[in-house]
PDB file of N, CA and C in Angstrom:
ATOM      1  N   UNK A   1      18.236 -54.583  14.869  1.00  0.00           N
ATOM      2  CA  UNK A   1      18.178 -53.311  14.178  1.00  0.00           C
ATOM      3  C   UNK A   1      16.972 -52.525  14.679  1.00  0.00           C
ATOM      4  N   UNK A   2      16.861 -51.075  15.004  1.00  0.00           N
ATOM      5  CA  UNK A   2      15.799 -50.375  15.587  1.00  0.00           C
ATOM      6  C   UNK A   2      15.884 -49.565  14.926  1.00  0.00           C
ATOM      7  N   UNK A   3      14.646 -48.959  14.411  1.00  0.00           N
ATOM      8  CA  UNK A   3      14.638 -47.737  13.606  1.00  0.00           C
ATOM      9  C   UNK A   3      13.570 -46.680  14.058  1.00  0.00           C
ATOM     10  N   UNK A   4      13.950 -45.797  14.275  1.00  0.00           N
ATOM     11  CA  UNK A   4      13.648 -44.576  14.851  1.00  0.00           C
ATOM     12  C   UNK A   4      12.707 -43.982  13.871  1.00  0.00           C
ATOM     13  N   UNK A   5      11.627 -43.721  14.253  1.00  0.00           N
ATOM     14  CA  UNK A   5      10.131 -43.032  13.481  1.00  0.00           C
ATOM     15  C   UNK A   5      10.033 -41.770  14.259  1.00  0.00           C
ATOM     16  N   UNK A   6      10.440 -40.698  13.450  1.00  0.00           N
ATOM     17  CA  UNK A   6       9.962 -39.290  14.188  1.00  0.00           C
ATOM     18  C   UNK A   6       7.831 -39.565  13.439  1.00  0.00           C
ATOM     19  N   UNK A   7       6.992 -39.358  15.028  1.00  0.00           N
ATOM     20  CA  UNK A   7       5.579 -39.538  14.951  1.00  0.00           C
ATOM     21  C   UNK A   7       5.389 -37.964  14.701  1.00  0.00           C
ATOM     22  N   UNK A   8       6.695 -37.123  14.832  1.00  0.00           N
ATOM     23  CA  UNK A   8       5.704 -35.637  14.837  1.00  0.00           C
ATOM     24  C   UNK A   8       5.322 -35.568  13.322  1.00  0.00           C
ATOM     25  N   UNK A   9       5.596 -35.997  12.403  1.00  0.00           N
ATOM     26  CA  UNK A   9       5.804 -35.475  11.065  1.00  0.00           C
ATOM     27  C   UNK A   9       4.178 -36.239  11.163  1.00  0.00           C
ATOM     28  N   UNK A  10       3.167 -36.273  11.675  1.00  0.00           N
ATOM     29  CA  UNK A  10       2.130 -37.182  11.322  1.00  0.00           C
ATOM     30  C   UNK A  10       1.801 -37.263   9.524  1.00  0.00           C
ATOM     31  N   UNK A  11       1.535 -36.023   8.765  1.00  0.00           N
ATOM     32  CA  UNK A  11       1.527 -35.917   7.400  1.00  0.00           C
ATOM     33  C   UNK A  11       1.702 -37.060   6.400  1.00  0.00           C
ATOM     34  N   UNK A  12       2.900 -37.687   6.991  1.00  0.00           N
ATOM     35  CA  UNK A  12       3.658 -38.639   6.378  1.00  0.00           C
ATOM     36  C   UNK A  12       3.497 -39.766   6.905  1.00  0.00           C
ATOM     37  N   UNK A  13       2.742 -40.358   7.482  1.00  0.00           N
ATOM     38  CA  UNK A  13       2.061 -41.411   8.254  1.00  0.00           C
ATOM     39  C   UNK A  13       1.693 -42.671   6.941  1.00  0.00           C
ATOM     40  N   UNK A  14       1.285 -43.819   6.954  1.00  0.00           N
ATOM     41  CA  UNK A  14       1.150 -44.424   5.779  1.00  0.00           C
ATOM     42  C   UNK A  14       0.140 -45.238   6.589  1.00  0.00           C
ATOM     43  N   UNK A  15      -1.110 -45.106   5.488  1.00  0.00           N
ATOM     44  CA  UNK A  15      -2.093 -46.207   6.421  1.00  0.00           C
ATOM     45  C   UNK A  15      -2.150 -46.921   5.301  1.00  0.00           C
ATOM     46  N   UNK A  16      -3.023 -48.416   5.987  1.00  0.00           N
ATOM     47  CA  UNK A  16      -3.558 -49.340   4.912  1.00  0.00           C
ATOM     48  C   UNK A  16      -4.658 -48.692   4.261  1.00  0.00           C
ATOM     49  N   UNK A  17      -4.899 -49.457   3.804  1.00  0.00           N
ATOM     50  CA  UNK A  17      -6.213 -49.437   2.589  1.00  0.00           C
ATOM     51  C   UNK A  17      -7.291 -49.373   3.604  1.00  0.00           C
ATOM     52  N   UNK A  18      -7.381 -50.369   4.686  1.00  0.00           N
ATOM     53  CA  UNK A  18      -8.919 -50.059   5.370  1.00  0.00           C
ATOM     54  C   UNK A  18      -8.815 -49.350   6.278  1.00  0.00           C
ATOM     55  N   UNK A  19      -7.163 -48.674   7.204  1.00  0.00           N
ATOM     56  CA  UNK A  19      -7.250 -47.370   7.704  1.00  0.00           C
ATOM     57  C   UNK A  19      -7.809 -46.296   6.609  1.00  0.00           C
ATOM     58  N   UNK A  20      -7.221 -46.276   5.748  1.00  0.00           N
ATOM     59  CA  UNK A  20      -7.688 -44.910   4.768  1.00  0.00           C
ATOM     60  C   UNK A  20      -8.918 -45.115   4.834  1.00  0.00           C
ATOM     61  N   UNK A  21      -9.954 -46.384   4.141  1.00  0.00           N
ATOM     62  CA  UNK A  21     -11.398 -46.057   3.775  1.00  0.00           C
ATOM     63  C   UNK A  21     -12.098 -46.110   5.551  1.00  0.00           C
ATOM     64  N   UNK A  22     -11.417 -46.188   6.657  1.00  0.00           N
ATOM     65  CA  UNK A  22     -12.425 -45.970   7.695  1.00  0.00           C
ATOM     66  C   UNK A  22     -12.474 -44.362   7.850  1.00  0.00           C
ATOM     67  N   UNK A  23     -11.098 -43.725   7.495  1.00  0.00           N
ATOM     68  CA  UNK A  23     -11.194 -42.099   7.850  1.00  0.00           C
ATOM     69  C   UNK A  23     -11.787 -41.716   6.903  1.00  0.00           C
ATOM     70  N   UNK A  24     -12.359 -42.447   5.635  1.00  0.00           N
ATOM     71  CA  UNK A  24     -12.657 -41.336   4.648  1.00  0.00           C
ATOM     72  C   UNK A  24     -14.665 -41.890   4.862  1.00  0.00           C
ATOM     73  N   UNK A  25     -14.907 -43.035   5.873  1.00  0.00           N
ATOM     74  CA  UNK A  25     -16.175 -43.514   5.598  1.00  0.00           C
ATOM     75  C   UNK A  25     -16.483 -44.086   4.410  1.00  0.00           C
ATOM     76  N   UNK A  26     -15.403 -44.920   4.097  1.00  0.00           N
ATOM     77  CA  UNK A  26     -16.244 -45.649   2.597  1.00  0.00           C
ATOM     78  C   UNK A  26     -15.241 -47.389   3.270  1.00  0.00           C
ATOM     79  N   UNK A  27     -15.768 -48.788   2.172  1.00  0.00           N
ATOM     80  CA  UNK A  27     -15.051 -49.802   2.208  1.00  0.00           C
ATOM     81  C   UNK A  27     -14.030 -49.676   1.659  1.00  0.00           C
ATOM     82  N   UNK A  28     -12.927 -50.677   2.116  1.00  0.00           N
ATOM     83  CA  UNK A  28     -11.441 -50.902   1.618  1.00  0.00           C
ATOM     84  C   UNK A  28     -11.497 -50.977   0.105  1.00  0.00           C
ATOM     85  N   UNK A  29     -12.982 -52.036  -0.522  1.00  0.00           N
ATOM     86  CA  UNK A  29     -12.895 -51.981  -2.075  1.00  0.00           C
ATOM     87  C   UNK A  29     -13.365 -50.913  -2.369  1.00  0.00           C
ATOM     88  N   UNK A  30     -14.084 -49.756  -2.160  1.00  0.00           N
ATOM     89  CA  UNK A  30     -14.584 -48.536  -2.478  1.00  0.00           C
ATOM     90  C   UNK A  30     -12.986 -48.080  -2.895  1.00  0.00           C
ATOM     91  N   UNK A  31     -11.581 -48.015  -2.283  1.00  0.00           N
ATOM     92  CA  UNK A  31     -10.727 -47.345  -2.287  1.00  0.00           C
ATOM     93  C   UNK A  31      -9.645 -48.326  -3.877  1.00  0.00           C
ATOM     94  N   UNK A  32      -9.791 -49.157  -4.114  1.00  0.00           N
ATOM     95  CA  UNK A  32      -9.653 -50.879  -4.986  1.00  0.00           C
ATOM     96  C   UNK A  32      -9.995 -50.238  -6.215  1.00  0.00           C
ATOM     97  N   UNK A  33     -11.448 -49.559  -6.039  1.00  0.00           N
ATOM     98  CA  UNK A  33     -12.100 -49.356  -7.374  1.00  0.00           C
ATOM     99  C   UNK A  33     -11.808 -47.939  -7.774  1.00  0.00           C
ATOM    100  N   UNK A  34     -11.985 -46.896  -6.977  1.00  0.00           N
ATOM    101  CA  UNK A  34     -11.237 -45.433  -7.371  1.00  0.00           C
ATOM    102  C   UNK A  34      -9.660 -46.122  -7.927  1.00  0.00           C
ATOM    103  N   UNK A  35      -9.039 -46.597  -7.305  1.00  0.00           N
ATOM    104  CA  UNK A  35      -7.687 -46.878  -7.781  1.00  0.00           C
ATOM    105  C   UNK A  35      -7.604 -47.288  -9.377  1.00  0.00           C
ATOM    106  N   UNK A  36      -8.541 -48.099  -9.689  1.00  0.00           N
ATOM    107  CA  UNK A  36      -8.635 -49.092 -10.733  1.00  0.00           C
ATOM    108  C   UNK A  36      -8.898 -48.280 -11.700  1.00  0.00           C
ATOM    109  N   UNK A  37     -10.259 -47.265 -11.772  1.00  0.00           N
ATOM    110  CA  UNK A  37     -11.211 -46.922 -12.593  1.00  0.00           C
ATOM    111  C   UNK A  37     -10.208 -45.773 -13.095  1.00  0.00           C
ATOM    112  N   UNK A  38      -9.416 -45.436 -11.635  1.00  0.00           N
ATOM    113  CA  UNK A  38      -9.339 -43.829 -11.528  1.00  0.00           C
ATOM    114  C   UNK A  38     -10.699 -42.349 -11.852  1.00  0.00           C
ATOM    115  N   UNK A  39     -11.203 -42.994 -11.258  1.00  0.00           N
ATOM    116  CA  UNK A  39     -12.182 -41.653 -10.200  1.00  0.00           C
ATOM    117  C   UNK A  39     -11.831 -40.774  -9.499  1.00  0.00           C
ATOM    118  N   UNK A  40     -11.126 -40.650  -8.920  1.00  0.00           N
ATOM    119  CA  UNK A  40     -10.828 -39.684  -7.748  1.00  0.00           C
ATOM    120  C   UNK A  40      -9.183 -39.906  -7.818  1.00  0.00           C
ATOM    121  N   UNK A  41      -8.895 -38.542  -7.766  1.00  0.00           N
ATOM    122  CA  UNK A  41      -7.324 -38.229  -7.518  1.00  0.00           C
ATOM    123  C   UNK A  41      -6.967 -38.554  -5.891  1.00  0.00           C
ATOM    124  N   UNK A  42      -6.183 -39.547  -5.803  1.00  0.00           N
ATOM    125  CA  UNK A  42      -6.481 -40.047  -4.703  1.00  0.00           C
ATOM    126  C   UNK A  42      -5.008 -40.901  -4.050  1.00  0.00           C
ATOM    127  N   UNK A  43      -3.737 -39.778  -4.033  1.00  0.00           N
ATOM    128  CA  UNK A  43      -2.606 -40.715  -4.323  1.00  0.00           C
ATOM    129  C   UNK A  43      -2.123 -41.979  -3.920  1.00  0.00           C
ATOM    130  N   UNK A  44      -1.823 -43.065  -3.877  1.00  0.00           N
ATOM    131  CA  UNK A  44      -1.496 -44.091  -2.643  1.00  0.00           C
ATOM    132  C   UNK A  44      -0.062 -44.220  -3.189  1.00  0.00           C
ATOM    133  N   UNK A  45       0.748 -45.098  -2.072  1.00  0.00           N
ATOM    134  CA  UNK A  45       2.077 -45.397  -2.381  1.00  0.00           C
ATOM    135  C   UNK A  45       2.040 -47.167  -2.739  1.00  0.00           C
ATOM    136  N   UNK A  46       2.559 -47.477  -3.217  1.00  0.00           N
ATOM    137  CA  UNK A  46       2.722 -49.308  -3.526  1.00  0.00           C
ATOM    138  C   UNK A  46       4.269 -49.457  -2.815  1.00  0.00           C
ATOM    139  N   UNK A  47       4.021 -50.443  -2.384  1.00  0.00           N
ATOM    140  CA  UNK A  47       5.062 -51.194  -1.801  1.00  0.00           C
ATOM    141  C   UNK A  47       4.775 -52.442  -1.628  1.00  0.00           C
ATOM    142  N   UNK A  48       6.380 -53.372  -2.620  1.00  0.00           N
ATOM    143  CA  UNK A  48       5.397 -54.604  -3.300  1.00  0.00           C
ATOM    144  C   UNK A  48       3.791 -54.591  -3.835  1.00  0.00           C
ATOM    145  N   UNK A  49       3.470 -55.701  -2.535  1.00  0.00           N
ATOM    146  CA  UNK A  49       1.884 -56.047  -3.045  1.00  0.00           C
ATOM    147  C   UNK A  49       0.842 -55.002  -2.661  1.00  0.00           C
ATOM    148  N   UNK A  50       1.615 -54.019  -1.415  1.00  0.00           N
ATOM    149  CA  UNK A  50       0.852 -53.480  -0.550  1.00  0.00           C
ATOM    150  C   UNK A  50       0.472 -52.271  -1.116  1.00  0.00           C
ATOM    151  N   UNK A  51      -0.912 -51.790  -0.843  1.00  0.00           N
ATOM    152  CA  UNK A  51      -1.404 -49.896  -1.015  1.00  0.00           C
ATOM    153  C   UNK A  51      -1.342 -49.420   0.333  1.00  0.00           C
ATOM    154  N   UNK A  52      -0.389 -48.274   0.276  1.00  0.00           N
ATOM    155  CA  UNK A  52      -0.668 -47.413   1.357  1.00  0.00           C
ATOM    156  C   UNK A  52      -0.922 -45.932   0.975  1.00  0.00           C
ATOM    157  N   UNK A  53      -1.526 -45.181   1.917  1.00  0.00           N
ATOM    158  CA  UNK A  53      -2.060 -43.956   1.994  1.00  0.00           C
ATOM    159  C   UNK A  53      -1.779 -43.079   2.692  1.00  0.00           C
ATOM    160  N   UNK A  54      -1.106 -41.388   2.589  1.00  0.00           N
ATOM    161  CA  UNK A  54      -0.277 -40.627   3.528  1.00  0.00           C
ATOM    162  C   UNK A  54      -1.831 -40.106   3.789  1.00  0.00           C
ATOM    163  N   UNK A  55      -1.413 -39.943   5.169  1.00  0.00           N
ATOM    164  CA  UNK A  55      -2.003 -38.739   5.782  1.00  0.00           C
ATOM    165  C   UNK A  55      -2.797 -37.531   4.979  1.00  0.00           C
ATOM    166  N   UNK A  56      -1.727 -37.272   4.788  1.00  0.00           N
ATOM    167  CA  UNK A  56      -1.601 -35.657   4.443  1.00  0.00           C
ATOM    168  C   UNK A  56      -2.065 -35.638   2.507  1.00  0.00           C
ATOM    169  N   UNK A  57      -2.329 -36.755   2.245  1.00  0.00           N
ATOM    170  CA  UNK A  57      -2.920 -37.179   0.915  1.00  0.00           C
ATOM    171  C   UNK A  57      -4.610 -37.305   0.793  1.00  0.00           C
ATOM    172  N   UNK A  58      -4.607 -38.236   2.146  1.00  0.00           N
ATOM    173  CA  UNK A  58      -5.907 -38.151   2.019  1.00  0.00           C
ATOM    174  C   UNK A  58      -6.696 -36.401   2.780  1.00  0.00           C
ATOM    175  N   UNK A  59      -5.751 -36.431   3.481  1.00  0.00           N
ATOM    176  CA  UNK A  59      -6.763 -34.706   4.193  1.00  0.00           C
ATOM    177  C   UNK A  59      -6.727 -34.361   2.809  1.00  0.00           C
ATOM    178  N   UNK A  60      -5.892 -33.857   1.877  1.00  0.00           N
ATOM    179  CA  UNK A  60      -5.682 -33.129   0.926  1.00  0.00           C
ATOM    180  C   UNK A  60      -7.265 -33.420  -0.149  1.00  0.00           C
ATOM    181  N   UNK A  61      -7.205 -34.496  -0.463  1.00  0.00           N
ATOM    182  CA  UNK A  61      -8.309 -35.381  -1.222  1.00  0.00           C
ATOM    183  C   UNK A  61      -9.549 -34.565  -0.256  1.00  0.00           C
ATOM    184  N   UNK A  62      -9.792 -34.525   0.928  1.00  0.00           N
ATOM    185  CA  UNK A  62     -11.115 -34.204   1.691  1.00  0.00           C
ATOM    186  C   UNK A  62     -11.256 -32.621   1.162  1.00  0.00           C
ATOM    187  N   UNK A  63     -10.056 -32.104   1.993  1.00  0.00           N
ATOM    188  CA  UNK A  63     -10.374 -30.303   1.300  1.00  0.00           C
ATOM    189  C   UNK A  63     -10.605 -30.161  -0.237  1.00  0.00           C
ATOM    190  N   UNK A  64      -9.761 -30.724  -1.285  1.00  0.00           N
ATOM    191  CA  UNK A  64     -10.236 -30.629  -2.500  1.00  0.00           C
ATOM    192  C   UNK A  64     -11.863 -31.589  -2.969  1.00  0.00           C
ATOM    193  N   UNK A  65     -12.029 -31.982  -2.269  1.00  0.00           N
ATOM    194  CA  UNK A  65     -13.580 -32.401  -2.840  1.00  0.00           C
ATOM    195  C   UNK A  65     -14.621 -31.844  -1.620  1.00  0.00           C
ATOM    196  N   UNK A  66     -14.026 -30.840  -1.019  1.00  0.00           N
ATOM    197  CA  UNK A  66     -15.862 -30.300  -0.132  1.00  0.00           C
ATOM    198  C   UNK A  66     -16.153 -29.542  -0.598  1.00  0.00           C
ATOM    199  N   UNK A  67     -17.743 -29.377  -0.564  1.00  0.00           N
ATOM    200  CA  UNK A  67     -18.494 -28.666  -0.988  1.00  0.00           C
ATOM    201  C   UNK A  67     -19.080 -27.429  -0.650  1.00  0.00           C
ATOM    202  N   UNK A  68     -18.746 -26.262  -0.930  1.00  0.00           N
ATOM    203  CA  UNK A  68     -18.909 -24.990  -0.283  1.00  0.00           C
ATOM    204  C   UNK A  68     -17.861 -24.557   0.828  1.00  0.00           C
ATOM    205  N   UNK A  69     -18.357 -23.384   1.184  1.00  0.00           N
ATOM    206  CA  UNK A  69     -17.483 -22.929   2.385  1.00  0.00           C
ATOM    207  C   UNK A  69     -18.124 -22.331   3.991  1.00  0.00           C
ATOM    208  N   UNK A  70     -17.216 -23.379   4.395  1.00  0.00           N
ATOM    209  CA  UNK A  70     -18.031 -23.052   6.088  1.00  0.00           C
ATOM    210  C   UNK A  70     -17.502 -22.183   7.205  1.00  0.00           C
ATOM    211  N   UNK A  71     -16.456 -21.429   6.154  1.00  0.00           N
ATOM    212  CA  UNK A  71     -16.023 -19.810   7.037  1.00  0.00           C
ATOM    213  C   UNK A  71     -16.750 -18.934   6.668  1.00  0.00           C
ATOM    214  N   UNK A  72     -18.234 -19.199   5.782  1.00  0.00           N
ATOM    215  CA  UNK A  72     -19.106 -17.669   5.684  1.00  0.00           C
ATOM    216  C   UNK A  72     -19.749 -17.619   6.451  1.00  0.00           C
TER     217      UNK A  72
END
């Protein structure tokens, strides 16, 4: 069976837990404990045992938590 992944849609990409906390610069449990506490709006998907993280979830998470604006 072969299944065909269109890569253009990157958005929709699903990383692990320690892909996500290397792009965001924090540890895999840094991402464990936002989940847990709920701190940070921060969506992941479950599958089974697994956390994964879109793309286009975490950019989203970066633009909604920066600070100021760097088009002035």
């Amino acid at each position: 069976m072969t299944i065909d992944i269109n890569l253009k849609n990157t958005n929709q990409l699903l990383l692990t837990r320690s892909e996500a906390a290397k792009m965001l610069g924090v540890k895999p449990e840094t991402l464990a404990h936002w989940a847990c506490v709920g701190r940070y709006n921060l969506p992941y998907v479950k599958i089974g045992r697994l956390v994964k993280y879109r793309t286009s979830d975490i950019q989203n998470f970066i633009n909604n938590n920066s600070i100021g604006d760097n088009n002035e």
